[in-house]
C-alpha atoms as a PDB file:
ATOM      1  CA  UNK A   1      72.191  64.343   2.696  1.00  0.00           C
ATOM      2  CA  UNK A   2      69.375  61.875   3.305  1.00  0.00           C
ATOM      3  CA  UNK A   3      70.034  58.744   5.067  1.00  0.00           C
ATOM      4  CA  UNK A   4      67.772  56.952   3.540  1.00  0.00           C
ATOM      5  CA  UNK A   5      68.992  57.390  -0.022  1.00  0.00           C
ATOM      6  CA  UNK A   6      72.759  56.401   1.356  1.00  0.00           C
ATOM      7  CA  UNK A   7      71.389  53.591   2.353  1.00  0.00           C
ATOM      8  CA  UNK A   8      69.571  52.134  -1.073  1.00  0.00           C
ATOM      9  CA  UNK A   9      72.794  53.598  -2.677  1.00  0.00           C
ATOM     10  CA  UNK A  10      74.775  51.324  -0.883  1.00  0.00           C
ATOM     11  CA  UNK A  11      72.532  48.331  -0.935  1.00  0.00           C
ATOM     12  CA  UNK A  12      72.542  48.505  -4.733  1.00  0.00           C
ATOM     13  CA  UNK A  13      76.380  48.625  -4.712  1.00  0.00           C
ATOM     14  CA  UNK A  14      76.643  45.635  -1.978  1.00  0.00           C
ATOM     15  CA  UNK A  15      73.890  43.542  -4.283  1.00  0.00           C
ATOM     16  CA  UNK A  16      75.927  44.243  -8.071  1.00  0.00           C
ATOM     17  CA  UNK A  17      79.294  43.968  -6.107  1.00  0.00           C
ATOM     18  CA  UNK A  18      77.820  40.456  -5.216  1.00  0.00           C
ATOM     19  CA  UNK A  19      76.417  39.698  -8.513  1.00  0.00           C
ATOM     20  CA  UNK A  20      79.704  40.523 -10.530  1.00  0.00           C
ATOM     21  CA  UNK A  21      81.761  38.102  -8.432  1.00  0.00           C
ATOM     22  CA  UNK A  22      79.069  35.036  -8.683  1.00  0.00           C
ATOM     23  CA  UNK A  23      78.779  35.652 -12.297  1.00  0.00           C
ATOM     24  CA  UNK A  24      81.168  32.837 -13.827  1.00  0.00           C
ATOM     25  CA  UNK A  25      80.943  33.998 -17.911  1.00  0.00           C
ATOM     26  CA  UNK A  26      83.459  36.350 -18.766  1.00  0.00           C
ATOM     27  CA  UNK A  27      80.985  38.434 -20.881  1.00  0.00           C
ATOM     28  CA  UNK A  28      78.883  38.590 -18.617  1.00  0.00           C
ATOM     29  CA  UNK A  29      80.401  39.813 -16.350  1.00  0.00           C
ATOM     30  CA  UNK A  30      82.272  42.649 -18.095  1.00  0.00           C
ATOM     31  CA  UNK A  31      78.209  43.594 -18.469  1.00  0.00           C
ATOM     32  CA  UNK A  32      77.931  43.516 -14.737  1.00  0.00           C
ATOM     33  CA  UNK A  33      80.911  45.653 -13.641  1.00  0.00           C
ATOM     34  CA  UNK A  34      79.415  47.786 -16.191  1.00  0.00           C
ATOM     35  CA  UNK A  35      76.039  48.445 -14.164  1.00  0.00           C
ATOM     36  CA  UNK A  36      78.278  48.076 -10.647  1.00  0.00           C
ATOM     37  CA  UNK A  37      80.194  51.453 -12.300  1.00  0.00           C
ATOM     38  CA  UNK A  38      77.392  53.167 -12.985  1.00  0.00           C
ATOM     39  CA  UNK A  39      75.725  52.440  -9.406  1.00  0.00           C
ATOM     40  CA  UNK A  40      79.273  53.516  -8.205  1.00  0.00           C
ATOM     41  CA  UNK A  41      78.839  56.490  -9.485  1.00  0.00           C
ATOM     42  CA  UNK A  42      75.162  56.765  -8.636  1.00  0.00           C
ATOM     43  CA  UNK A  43      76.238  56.794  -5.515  1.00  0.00           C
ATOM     44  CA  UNK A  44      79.534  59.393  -5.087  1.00  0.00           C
ATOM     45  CA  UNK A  45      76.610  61.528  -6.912  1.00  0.00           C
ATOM     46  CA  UNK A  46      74.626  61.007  -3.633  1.00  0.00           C
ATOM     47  CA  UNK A  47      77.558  61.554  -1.293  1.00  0.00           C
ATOM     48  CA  UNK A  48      78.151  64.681  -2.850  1.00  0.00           C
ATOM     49  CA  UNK A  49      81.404  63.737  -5.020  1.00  0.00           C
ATOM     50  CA  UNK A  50      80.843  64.595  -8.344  1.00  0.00           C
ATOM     51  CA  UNK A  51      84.263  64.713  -9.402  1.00  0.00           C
ATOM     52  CA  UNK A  52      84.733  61.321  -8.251  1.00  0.00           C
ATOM     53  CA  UNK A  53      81.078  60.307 -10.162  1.00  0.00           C
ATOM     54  CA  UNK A  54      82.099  60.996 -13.243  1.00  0.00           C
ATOM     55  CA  UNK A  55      85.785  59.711 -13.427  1.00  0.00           C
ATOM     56  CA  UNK A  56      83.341  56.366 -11.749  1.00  0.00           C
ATOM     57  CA  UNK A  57      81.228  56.949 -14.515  1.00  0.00           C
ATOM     58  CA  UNK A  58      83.883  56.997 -17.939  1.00  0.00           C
ATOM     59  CA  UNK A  59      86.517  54.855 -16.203  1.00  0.00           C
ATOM     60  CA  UNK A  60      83.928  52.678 -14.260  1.00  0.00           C
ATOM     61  CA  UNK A  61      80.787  52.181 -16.492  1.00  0.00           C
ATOM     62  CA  UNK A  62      82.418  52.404 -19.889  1.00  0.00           C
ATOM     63  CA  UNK A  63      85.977  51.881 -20.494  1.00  0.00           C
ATOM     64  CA  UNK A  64      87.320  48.833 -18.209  1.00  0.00           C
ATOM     65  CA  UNK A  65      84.294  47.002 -19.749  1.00  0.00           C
ATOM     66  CA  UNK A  66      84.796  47.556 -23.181  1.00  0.00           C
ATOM     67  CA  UNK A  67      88.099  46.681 -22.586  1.00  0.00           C
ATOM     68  CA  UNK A  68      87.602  43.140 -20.624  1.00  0.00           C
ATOM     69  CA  UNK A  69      85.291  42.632 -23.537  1.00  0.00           C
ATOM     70  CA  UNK A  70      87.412  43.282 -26.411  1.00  0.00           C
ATOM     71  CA  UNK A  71      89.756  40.942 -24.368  1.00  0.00           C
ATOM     72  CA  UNK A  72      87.550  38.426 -24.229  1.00  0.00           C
ATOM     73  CA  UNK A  73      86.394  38.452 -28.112  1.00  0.00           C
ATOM     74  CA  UNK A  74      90.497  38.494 -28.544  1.00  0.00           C
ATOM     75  CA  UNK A  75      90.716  35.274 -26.564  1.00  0.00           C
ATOM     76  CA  UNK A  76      87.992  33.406 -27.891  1.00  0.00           C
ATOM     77  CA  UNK A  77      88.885  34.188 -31.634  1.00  0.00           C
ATOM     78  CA  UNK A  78      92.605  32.738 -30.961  1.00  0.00           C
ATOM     79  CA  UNK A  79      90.965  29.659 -29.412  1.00  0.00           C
ATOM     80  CA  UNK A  80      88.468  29.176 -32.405  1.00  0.00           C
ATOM     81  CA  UNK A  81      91.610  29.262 -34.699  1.00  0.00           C
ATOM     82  CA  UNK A  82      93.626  26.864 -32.430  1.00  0.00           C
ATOM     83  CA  UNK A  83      90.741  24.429 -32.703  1.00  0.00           C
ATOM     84  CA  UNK A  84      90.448  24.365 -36.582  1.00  0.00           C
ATOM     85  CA  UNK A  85      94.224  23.847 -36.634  1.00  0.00           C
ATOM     86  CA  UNK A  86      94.059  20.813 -35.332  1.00  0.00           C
END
């Protein structure tokens, strides 16, 4: 294992951990814990987990944010028709 590599690994985590909380549009940041999965799983790949990497990588990267954003779209289209009811 090289140290150094750990250590960008976890830096990149640390900085898209950081970016998906101070993102305030729920889009957005769907797209955001999409790239914190994938560095997730960048890094188990570096720690030697690769099991772990890709369950990060399908569960992580791909299907919890296509699900927040289907949610989203779902929300959105029920307030759009809420506001031409009135």
């Amino acid at each position: 294992m090289d140290d150094p590599l750990i250590v960008v690994a976890l830096l990149l985590v640390a900085a898209s951990a950081t970016a998906a909380v101070a993102t305030r549009d729920p889009s957005r940041q769907a797209l955001v814990l999409a790239v914190l999965g994938t560095v997730l799983a960048v890094l188990f790949t570096v720690l030697q987990a690769p099991d772990v990497a890709l369950s990060q990588l399908a569960v992580g990267s791909a299907l919890t944010p296509l699900l927040l954003m289907l949610s989203v779209r779902k929300v959105r289209r029920q307030q759009r028709r809420k506001e031409k009811e009135r």
